[in-house]
Protein backbone atom coordinates (compact mmCIF):
# COMPACT_ATOMS: atom_id res chain seq x y z
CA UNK A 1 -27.44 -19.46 -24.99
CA UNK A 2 -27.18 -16.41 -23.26
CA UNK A 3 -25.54 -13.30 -25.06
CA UNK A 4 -22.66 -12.36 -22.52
CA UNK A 5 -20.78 -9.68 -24.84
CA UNK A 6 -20.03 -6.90 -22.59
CA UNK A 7 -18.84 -3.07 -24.13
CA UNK A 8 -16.46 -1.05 -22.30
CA UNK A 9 -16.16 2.55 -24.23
CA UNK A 10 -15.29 1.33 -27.80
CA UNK A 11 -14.19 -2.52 -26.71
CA UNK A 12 -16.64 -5.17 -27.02
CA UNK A 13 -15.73 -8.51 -25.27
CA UNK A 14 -17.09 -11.96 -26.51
CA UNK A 15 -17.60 -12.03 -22.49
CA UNK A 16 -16.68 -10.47 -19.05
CA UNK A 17 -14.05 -12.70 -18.07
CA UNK A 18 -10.50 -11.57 -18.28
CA UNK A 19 -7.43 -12.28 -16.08
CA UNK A 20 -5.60 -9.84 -14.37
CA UNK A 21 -2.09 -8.10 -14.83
CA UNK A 22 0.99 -10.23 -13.12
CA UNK A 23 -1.38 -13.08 -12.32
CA UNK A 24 -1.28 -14.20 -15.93
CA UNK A 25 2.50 -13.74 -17.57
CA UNK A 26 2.36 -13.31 -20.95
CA UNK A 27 -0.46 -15.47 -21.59
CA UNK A 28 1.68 -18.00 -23.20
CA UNK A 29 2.31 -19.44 -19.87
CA UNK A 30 -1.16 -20.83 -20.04
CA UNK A 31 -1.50 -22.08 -23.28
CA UNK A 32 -1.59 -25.47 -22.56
CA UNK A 33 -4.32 -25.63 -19.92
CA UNK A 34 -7.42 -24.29 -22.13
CA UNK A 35 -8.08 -22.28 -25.21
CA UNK A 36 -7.11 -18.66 -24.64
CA UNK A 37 -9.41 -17.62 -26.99
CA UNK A 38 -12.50 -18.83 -24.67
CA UNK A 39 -12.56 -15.99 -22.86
CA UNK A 40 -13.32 -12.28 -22.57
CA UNK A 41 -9.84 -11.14 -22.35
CA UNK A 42 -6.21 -11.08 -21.28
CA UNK A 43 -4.79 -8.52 -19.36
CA UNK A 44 -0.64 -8.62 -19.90
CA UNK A 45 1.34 -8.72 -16.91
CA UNK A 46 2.89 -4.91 -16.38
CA UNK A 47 5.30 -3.41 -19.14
CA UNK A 48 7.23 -0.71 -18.25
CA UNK A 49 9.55 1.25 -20.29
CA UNK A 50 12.82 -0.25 -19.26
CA UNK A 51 13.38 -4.13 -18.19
CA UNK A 52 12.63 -4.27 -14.36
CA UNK A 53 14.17 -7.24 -12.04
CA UNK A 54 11.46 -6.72 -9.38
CA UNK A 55 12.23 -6.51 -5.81
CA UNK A 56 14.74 -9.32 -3.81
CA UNK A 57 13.21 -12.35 -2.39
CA UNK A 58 10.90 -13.11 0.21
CA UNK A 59 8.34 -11.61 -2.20
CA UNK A 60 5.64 -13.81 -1.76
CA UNK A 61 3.96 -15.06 1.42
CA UNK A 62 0.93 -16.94 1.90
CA UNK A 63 -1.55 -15.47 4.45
CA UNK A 64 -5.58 -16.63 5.84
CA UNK A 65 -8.04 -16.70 2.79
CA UNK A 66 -4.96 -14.94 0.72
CA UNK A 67 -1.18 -13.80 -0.24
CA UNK A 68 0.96 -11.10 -0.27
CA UNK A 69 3.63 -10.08 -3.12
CA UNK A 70 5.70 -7.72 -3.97
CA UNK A 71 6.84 -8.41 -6.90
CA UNK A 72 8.00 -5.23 -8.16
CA UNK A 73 6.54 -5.48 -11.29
CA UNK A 74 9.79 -7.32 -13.01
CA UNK A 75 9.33 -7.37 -16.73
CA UNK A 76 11.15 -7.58 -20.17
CA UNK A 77 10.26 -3.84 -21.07
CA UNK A 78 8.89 -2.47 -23.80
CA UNK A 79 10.58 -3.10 -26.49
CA UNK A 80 11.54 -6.59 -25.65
CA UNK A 81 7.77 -6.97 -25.10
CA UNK A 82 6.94 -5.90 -28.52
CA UNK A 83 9.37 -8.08 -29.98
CA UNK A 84 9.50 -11.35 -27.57
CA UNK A 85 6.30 -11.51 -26.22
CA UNK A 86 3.56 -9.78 -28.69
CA UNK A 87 4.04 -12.60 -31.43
CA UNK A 88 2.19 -15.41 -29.04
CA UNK A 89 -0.39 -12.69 -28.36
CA UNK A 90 -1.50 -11.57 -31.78
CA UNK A 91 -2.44 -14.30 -33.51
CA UNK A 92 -5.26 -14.91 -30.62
CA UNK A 93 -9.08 -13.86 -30.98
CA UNK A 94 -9.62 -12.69 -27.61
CA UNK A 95 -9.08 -9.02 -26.58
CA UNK A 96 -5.33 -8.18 -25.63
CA UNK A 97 -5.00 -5.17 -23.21
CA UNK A 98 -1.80 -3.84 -22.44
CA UNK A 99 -1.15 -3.04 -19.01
CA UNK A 100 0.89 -0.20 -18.22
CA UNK A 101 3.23 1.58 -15.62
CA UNK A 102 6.27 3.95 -15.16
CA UNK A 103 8.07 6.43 -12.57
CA UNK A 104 6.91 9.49 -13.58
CA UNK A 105 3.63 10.30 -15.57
CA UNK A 106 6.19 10.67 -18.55
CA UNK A 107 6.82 6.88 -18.39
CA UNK A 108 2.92 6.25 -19.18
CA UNK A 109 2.90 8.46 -21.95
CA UNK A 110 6.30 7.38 -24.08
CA UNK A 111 5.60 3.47 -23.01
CA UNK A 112 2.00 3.96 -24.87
CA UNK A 113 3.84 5.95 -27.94
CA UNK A 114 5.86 3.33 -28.35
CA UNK A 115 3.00 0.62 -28.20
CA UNK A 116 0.72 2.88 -30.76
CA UNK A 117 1.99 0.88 -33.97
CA UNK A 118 1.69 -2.27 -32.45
CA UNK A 119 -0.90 -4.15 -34.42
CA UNK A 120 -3.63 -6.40 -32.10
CA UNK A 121 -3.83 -4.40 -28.63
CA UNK A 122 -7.30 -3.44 -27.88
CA UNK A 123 -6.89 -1.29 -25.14
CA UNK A 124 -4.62 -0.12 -22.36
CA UNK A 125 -4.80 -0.59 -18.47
CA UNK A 126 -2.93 1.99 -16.57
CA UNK A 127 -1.57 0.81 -13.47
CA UNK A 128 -1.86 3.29 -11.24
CA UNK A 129 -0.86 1.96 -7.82
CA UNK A 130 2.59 2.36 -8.87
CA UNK A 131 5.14 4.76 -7.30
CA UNK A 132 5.14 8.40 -8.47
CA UNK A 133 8.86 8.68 -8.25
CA UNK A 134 8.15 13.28 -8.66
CA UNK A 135 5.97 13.19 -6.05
CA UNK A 136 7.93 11.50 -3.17
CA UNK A 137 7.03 7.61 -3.69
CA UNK A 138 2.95 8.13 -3.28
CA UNK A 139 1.16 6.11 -6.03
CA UNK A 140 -0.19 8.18 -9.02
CA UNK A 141 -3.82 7.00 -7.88
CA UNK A 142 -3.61 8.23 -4.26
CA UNK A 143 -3.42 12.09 -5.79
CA UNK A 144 -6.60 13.02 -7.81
CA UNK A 145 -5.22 15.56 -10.06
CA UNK A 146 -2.17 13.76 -10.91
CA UNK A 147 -4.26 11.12 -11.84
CA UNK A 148 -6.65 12.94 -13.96
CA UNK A 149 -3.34 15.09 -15.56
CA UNK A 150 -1.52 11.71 -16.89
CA UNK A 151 -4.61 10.44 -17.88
CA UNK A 152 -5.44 13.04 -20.23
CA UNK A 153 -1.61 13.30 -21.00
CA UNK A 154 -1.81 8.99 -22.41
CA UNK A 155 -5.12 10.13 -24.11
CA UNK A 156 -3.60 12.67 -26.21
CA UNK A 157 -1.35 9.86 -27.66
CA UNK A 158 -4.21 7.11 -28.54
CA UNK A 159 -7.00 6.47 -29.32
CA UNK A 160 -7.45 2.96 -27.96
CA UNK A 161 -9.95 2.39 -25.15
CA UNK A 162 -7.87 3.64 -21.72
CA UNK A 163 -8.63 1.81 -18.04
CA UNK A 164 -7.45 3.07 -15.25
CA UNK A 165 -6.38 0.48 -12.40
CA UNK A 166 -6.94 2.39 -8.95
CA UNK A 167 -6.01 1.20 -5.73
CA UNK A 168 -8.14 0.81 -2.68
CA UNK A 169 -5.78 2.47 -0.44
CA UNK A 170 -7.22 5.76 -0.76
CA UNK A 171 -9.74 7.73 1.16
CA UNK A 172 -12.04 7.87 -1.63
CA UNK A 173 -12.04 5.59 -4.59
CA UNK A 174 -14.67 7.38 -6.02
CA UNK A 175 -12.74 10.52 -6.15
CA UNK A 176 -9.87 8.96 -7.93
CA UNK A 177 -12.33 7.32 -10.26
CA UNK A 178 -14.32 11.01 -10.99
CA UNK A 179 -10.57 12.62 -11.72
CA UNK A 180 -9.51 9.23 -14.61
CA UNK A 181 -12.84 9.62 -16.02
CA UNK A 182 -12.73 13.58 -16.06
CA UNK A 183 -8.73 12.53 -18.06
CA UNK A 184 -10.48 10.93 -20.40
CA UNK A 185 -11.00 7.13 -19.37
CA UNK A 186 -13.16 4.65 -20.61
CA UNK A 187 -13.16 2.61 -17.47
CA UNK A 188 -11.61 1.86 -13.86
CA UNK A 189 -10.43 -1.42 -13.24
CA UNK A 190 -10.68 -2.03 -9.21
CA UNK A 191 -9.94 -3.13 -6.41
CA UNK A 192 -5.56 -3.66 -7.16
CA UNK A 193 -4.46 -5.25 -3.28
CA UNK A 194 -4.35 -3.90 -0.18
CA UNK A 195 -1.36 -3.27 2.01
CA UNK A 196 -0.58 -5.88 3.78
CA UNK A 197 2.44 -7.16 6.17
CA UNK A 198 3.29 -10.99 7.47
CA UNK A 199 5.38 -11.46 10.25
CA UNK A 200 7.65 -14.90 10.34
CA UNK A 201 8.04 -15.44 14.43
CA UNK A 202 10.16 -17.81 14.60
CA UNK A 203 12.89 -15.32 12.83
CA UNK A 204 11.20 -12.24 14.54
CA UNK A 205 11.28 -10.63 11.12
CA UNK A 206 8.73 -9.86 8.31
CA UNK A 207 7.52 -12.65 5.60
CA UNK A 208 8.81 -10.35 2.56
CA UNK A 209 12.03 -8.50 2.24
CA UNK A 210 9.78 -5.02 1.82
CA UNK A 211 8.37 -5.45 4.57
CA UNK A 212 4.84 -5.04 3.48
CA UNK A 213 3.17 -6.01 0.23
CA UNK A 214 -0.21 -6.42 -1.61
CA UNK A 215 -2.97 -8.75 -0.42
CA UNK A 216 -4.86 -10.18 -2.90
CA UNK A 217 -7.10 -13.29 -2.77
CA UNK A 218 -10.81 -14.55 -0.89
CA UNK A 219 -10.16 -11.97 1.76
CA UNK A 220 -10.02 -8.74 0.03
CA UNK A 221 -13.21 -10.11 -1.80
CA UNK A 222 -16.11 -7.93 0.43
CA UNK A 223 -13.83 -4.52 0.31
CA UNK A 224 -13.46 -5.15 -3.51
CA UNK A 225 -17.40 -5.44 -3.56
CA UNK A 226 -18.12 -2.22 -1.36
CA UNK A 227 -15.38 -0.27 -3.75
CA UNK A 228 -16.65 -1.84 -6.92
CA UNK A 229 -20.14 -0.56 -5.40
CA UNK A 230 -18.84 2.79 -4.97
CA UNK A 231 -17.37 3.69 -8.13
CA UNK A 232 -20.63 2.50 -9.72
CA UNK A 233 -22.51 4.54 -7.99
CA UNK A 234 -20.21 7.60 -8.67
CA UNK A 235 -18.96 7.10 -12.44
CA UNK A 236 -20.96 7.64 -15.84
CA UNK A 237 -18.15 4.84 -17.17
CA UNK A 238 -17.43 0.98 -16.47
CA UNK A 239 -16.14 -0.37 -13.67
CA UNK A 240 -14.34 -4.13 -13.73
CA UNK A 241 -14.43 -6.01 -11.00
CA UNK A 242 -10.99 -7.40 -9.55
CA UNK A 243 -10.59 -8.82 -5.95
CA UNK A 244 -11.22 -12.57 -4.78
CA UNK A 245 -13.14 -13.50 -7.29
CA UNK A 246 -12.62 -17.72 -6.95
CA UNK A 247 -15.75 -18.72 -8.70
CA UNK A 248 -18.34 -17.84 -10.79
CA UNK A 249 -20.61 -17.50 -8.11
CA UNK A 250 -18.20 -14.05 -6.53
CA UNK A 251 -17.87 -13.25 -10.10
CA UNK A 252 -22.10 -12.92 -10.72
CA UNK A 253 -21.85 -11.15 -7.53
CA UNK A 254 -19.53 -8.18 -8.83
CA UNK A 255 -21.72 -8.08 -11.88
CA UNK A 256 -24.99 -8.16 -9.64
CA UNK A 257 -23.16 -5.16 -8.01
CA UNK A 258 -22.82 -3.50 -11.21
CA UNK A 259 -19.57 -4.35 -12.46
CA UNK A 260 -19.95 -4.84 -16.44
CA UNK A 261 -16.26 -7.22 -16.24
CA UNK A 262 -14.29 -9.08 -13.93
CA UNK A 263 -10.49 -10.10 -13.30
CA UNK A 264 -9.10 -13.41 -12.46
CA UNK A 265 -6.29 -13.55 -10.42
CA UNK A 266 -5.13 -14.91 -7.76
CA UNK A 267 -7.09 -18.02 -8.52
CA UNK A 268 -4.83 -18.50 -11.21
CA UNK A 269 -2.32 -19.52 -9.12
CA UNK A 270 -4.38 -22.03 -7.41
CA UNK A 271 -6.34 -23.22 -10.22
CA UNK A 272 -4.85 -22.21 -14.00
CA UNK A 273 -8.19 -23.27 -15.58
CA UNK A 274 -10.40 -21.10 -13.20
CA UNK A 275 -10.89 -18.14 -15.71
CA UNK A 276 -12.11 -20.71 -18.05
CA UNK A 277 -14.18 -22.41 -15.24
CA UNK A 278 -15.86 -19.22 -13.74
CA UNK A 279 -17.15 -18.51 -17.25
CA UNK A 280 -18.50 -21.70 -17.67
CA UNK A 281 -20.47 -21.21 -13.98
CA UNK A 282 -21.54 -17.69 -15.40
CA UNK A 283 -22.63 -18.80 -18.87
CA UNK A 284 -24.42 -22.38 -17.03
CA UNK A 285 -26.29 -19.56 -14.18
CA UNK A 286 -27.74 -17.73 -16.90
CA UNK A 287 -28.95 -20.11 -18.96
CA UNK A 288 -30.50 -22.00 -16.08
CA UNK A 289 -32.08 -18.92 -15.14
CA UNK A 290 -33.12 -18.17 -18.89
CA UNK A 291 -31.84 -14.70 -18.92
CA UNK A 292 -31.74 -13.65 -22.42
CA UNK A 293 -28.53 -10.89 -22.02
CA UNK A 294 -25.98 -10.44 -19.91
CA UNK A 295 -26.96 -6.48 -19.42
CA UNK A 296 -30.50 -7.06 -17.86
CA UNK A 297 -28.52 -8.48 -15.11
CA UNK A 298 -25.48 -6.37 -14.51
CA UNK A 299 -26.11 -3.64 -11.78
CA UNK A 300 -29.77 -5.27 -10.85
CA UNK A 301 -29.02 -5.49 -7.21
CA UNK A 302 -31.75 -4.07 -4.87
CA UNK A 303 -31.05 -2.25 -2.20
């Protein structure tokens, strides 16, 4: 069988399937519908440092090849998360990144202090596409030197692998991606959703009570591609893959394009075996194609 082991900085995965943050809970959510341990990964829905009750309903709304949330990233904090939700988590072989958020770049750092003694996370993901409460409600990720600042800021507290979630609702990706991996990064994690807005007619109002949210799903799939493309092309460090990815066939795709990992998520609403099922159409590809190792094939698209 193929070797499909992936590195990213000092993290090796058995694989390059994870699930992405908010599209998987805890983890334990899923427990019943397939070994966790199968694959690469899992990616814990956001902690921030205080509990978080997420934005008022409508938050969800179903659009063409796609949704839109906003969620508003409700979660148990950080210390509730240590205590309530770690235990299911750390018994498991599979990698368990953290993922990460706060107000102010001050939020990153003290939430990652406080995760430092925590024994069995392998890494943290930064969510970047949240607000920047200092700097006027613009996401930390839309600002390249505020990006590369709290970067460096979370790397001064840990050593554990760092990836940086960007959003795609920038003017250039690539520039964000330079200023994380200038911080100190060991990866980007991209494309997070795109803003998005639903309109209900018949109450001549919008689907979700914020008006607009983040679409995710089969339609933000070829802008995910071209962005994933981009970073590669522009970063010395790995990029994973998020946006669309159904199958295993979009998922080969983001690795032809050089991605060395990809998220599940959305599908996971549709589907809660489909991480489990896209490896299995990875892993059956290869072999049927008698590639020996996953890394001949990552980034071997011609153009």
């Amino acid at each position: 069988m193929t070797d499909l082991s992936v590195k990213i900085g000092s993290l090796v995965l058995k694989n390059p399937v994870m699930v992405a943050s908010g599209t998987f809970g805890y983890a334990e959510e899923f427990k019943d519908f397939f070994d966790l341990n199968q694959i690469g990964g899992i990616i814990t829905k956001t902690v921030t440092l205080e509990p978080r009750p997420g934005n008022a309903p409508p938050r969800i709304a179903e659009t063409a090849s796609g949704m839109l949330n906003s969620i508003g990233l409700p979660n148990v904090g950080v210390e509730h998360f240590i205590i309530e939700k770690m235990p299911f988590l750390q018994p498991l072989s599979t990698k368990i990144i953290v993922n990460v958020a706060g107000k102010t770049g001050e939020d990153f750092v003290e939430a990652v202090v406080r995760l430092e003694d925590v024994d069995r996370i392998d890494a943290y993901e930064l969510n970047y596409s949240c607000p920047n409460v200092k700097e006027g409600g613009l996401t930390f990720s839309a600002n390249a030197a505020i990006a590369e600042q709290v970067t460096r800021n979370v790397r001064k507290v840990t050593n554990r692998p760092l990836i940086a979630k960007l959003t795609p609702n920038v003017t250039s990706i690539s520039e964000i991606g330079k200023a994380v991996e200038n911080g100190g990064a060991d990866a980007v994690s991209a494309i997070n959703t795109l803003v998005g807005m639903a309109v209900d007619l018949g109450k001549k109002r919008p689907k979700l009570s914020t008006i607009t949210g983040g679409l995710s799903g089969p339609a933000i799939k070829p802008v995910a591609l071209a962005k994933v493309f981009e970073l590669v092309q522009n970063l010395s460090i790995p990029v994973i893959a998020i946006g669309g990815i159904m199958n295993a066939t979009d998922a080969l795709e983001f690795l032809l394009t050089g991605a060395v990992a990809i998220q599940v998520g959305t599908a996971n609403f549709i589907n809660p075996r489909a991480p489990l099922d896209i490896l299995e159409g990875v892993r059956d590809y290869f072999d049927k194609n008698r590639i020996d190792g996953i890394s001949s094939f990552i980034g071997s698209i011609k153009t």
